[in-house]
Protein backbone atom coordinates (compact mmCIF):
# COMPACT_ATOMS: atom_id res chain seq x y z
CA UNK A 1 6.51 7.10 -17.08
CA UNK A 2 6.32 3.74 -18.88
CA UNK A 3 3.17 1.39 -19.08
CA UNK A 4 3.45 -1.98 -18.72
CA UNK A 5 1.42 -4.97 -18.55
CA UNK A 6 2.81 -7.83 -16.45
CA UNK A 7 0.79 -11.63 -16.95
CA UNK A 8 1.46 -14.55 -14.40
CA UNK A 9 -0.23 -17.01 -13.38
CA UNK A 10 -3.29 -16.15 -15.65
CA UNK A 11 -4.02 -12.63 -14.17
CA UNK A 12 -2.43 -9.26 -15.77
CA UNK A 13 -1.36 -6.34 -13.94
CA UNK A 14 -1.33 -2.60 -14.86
CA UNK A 15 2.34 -1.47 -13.57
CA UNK A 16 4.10 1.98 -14.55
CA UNK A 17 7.31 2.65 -14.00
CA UNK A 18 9.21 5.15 -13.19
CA UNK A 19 13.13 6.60 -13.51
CA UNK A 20 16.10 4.32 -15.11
CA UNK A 21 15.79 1.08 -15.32
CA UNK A 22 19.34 0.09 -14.25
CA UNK A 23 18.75 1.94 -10.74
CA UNK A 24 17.96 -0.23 -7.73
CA UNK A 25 14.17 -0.62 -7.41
CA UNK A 26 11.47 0.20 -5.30
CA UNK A 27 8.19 -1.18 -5.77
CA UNK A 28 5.18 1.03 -4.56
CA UNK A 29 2.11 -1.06 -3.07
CA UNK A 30 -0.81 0.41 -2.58
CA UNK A 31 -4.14 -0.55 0.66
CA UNK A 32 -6.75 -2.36 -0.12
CA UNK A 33 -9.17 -0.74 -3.06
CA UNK A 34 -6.79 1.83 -3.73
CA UNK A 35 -5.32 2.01 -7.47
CA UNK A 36 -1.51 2.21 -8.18
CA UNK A 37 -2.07 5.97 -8.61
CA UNK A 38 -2.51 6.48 -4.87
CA UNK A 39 1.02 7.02 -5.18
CA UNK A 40 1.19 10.41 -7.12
CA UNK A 41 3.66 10.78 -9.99
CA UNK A 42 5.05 13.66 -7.96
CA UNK A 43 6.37 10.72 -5.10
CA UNK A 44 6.97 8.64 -7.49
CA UNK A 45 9.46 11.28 -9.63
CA UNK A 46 10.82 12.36 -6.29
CA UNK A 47 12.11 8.99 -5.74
CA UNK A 48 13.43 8.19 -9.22
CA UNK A 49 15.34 11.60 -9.02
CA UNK A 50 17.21 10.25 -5.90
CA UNK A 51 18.27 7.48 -8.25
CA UNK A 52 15.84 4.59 -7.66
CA UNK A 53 13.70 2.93 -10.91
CA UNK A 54 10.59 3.06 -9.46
CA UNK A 55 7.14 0.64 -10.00
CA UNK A 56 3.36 1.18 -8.75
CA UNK A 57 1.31 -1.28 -9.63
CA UNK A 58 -2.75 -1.98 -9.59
CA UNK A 59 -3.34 -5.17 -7.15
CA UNK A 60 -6.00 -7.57 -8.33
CA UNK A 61 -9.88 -6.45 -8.25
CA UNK A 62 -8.17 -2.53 -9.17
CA UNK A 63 -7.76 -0.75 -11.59
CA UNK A 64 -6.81 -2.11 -14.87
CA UNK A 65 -5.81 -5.19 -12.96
CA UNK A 66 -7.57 -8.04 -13.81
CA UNK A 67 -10.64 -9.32 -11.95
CA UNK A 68 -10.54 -11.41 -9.32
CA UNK A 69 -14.17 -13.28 -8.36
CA UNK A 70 -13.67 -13.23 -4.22
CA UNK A 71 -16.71 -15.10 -3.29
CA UNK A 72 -15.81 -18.31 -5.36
CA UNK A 73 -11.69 -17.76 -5.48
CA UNK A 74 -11.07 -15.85 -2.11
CA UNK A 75 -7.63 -15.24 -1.75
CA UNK A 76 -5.21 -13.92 1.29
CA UNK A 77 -2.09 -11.56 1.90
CA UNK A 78 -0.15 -14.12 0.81
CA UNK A 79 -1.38 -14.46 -2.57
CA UNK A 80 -1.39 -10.83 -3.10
CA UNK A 81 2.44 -10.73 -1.55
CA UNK A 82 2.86 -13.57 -5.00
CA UNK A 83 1.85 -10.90 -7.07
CA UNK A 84 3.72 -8.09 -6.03
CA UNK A 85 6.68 -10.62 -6.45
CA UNK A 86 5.18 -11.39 -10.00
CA UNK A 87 5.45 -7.83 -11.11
CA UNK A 88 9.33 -7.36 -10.21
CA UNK A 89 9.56 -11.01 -12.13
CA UNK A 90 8.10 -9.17 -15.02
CA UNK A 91 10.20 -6.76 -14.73
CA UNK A 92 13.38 -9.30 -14.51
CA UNK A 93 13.94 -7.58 -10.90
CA UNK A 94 15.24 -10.07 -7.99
CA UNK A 95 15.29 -8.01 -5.29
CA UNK A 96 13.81 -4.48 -4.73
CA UNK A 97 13.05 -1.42 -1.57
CA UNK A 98 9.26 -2.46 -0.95
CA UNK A 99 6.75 0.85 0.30
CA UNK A 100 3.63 -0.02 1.00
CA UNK A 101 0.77 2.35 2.70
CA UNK A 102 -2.08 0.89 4.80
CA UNK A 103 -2.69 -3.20 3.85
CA UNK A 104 -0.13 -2.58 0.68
CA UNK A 105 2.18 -2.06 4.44
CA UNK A 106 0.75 -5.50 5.13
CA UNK A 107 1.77 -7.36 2.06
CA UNK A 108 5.16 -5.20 2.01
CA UNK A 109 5.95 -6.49 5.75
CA UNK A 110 4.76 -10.70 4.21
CA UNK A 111 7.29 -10.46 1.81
CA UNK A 112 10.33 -8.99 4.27
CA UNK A 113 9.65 -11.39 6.76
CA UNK A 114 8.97 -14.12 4.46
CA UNK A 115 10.51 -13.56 1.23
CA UNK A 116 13.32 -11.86 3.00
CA UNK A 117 15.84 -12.77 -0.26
CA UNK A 118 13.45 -10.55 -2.28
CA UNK A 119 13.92 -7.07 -0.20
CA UNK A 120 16.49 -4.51 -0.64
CA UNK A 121 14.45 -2.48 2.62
CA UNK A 122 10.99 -2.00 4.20
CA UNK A 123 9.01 0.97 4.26
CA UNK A 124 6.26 0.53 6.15
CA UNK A 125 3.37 3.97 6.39
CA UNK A 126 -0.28 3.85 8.15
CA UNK A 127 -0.24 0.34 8.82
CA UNK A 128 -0.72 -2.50 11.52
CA UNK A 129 1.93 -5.44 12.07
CA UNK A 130 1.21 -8.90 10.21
CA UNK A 131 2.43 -10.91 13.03
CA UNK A 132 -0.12 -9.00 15.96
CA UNK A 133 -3.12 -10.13 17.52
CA UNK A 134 -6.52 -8.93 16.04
CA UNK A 135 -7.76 -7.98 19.74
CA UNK A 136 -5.24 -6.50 21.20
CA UNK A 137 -2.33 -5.33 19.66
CA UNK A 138 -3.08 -5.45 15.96
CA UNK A 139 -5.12 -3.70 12.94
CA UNK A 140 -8.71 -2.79 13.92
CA UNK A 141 -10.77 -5.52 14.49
CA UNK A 142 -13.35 -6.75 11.86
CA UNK A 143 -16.16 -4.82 14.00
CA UNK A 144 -14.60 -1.64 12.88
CA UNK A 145 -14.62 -2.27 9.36
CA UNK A 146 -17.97 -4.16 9.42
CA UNK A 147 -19.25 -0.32 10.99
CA UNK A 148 -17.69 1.68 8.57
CA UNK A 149 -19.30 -0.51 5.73
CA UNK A 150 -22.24 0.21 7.52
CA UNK A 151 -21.44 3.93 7.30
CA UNK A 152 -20.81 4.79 3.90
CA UNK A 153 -20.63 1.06 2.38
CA UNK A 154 -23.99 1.56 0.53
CA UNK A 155 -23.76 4.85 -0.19
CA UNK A 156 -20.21 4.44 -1.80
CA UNK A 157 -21.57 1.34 -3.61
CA UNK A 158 -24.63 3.39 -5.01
CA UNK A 159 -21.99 6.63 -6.23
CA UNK A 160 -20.01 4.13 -7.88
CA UNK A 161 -22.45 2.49 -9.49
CA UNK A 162 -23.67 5.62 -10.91
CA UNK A 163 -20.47 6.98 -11.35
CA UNK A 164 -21.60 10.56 -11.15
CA UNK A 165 -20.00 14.01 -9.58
CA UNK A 166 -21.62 13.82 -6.66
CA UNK A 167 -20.43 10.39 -6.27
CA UNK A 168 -16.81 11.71 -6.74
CA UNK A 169 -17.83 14.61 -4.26
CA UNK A 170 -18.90 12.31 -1.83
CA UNK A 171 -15.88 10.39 -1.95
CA UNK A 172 -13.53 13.06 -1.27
CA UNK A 173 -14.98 14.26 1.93
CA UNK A 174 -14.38 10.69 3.00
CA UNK A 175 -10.58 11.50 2.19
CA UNK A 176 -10.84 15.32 3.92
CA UNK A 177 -12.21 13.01 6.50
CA UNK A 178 -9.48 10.66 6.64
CA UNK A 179 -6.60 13.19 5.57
CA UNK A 180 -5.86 13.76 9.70
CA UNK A 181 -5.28 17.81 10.87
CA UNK A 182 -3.58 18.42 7.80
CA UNK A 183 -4.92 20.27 4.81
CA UNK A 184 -6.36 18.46 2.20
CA UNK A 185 -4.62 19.26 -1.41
CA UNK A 186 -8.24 19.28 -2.91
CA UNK A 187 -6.29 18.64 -6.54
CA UNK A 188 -4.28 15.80 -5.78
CA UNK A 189 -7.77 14.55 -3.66
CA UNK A 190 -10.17 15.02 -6.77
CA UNK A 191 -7.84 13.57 -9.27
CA UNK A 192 -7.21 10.44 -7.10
CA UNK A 193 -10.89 9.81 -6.96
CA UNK A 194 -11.36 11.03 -10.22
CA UNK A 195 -8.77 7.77 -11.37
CA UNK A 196 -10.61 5.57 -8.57
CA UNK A 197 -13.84 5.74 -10.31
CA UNK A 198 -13.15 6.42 -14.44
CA UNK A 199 -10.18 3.96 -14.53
CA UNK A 200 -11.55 0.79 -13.57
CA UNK A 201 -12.65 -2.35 -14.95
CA UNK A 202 -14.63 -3.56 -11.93
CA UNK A 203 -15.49 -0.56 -9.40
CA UNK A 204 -18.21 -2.51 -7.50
CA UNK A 205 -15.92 -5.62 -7.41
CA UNK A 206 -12.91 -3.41 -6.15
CA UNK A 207 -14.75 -1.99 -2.77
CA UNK A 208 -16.10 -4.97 -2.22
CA UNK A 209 -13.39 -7.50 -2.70
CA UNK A 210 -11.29 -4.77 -0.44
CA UNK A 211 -12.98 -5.33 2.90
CA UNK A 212 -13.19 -9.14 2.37
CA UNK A 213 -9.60 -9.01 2.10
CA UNK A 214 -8.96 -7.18 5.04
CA UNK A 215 -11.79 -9.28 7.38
CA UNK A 216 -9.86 -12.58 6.23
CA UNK A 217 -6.65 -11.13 7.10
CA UNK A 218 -7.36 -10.05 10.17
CA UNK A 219 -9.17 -12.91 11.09
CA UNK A 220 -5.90 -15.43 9.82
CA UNK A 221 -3.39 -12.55 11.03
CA UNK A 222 -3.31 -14.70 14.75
CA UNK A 223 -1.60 -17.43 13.20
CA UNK A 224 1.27 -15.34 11.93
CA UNK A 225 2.28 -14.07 15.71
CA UNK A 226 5.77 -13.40 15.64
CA UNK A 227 6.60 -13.20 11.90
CA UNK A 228 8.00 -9.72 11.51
CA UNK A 229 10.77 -11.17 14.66
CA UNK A 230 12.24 -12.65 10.65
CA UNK A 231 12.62 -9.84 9.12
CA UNK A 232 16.31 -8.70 8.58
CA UNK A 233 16.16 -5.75 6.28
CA UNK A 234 16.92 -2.15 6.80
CA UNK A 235 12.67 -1.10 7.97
CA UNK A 236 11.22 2.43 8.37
CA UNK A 237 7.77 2.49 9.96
CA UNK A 238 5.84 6.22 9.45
CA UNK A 239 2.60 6.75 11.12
CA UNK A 240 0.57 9.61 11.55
CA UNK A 241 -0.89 10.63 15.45
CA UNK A 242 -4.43 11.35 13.91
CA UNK A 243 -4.43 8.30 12.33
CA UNK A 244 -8.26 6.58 12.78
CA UNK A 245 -8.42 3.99 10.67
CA UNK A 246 -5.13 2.21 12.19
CA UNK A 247 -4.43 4.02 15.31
CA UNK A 248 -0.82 4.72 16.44
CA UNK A 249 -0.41 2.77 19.04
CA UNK A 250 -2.26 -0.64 17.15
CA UNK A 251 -0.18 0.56 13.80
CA UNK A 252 2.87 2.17 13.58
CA UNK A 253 4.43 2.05 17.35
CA UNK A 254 3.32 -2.11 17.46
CA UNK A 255 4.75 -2.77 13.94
CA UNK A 256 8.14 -0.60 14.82
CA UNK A 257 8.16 -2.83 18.09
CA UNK A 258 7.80 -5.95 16.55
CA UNK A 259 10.63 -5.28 14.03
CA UNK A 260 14.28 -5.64 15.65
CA UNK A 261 16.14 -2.31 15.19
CA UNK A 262 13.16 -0.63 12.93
CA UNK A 263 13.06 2.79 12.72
CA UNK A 264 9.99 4.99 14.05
CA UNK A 265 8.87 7.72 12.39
CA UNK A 266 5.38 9.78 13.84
CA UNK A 267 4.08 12.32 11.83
CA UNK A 268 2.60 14.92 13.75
CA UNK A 269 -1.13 15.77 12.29
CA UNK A 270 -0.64 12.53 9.46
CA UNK A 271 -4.25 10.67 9.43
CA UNK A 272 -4.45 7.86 7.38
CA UNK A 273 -4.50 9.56 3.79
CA UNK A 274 -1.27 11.32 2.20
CA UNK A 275 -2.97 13.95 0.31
CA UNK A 276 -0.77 17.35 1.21
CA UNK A 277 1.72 18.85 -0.65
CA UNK A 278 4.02 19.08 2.02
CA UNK A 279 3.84 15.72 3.66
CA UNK A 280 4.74 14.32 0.42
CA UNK A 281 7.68 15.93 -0.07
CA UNK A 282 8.32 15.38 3.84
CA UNK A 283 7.76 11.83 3.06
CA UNK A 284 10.11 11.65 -0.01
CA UNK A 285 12.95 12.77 1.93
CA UNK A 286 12.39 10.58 5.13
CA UNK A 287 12.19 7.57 2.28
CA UNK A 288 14.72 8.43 0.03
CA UNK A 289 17.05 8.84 2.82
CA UNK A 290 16.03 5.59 4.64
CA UNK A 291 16.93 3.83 0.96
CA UNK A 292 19.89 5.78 0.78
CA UNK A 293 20.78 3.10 3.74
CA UNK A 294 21.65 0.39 2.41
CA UNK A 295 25.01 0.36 0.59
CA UNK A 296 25.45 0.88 -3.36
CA UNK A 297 26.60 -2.49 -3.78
CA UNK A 298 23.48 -4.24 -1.91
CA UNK A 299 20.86 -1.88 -3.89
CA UNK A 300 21.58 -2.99 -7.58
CA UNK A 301 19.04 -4.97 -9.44
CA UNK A 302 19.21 -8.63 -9.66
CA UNK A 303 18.09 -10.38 -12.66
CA UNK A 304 16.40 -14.22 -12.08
CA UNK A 305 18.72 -16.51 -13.60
């Protein structure tokens, strides 16, 4: 593992990379809120062993990211698809596999069907299609999110703020809870949250900065009807059937349909969180194999000139 701090366009981003750096690369994006380390070191190592230099990243407003003020500078998928293709700049990478889980699935699919040039291959896991509609066929509407702020927003806010065990507790029954039929690796859970809430600039700023992202994308998502019909890279969408934050049949099965010769993989007992020991490394081969794709040639590195 190798730290390093990436500056453009006056923000700096925590990245960490992973495997050699002369491999073709995969950049891991992580949903909304969630720090780089979503993506456990065990994924990431399973992927560099297959041969692939691998990068997670924090996003803006997380982690050691810098801090993004939302309410005066709100900013969109787009911007946050810039970044991700700031990082590989700072890395001197041209093209690379993008992964993302959940809205980092959202800002992976931008820059395929937008920034085709830029992707090696899309990996797209527990996530809705950028180019659906809001009502019917896309991510859950804002209502959803505005009830499951109404849920636990306050009481997250108020753990965070405090920053104290049972805050942590409380926050990884809300992964147990979103972790489908599948059983929770309590370890993996508690040192996920523990990172969530001890290595953070801005932990207030991160949850709340999180859903404003997601309610302005999914209000502006509409206007982007038909995007993923661009994409032209190799694309593996994984979804799990207990899925409730993006359902199945609004995530996974309208993304795959939207994307011209995608592949579809379901996950029986998958929710929306990855936390299992098992599904990881079930997930590491279904990746590494859907990299494993796209001819040697195509997957090298390519340097901006």
């Amino acid at each position: 593992m190798r730290v390093k701090i990436v500056t453009a366009s006056g923000l700096k981003f925590w990245t960490e990379s992973f495997g050699r750096a002369s491999d073709p690369a995969c950049l891991l994006i992580a949903g909304a809120g969630a720090p780089s380390r979503f993506w456990t070191d065990h994924f990431a190592t399973g992927l560099a062993r297959r041969g692939y230099f691998v990068i997670r990243y924090d996003q803006r407003d997380v982690g050691l990211s810098s801090s993004v003020d939302y309410e005066r500078n709100p900013y969109t998928v787009a911007d946050l698809a810039m970044d991700a293709l700031r990082v590989l700049d700072g890395y001197a990478i041209r093209r690379a596999h993008l992964i993302g889980h959940s809205f980092g699935g959202c800002v992976a699919q931008f820059i395929a069907a937008y920034h085709g040039e830029q992707a090696l291959s899309l990996t797209s896991i527990a996530s809705g299609p950028i180019g659906a509609s809001t009502i019917e066929d896309g991510l859950p509407p804002a209502k959803d999110l505005q009830a499951l702020k109404k849920r636990w927003g306050s009481l997250f806010e108020r753990m965070v703020k405090r920053n104290t065990e049972k805050g942590m507790r409380f926050y990884v029954k809300i992964i147990r809870y979103l972790n489908g039929d599948l059983t929770l690796d309590k370890e993996t859970a508690a040192a996920y949250t523990k990172d969530l809430f001890e290595r953070c600039n801005h932990p207030l700023t991160t949850y709340k900065s999180a859903l404003n992202i997601v309610e302005k994308t999914l209000q502006t998502f509409e206007d982007r009807r038909g995007a993923l019909g661009q994409v032209r890279v190799p694309s593996l969408i994984i979804h799990g059937d207990k899925d409730i934050i993006v359902p199945l049949d609004k995530g996974g099965r309208a993304t795959h349909e939207a994307i011209s010769g995608s592949q579809f993989l379901i996950i029986s007992g998958m929710g929306h969180m990855l936390f299992n020991g098992e599904l990881e490394r079930q997930l590491i081969v279904a990746v590494g194999d859907h990299l494993d794709i796209v001819p040697r040639g195509e997957r090298e590195p390519r340097l901006w000139v």
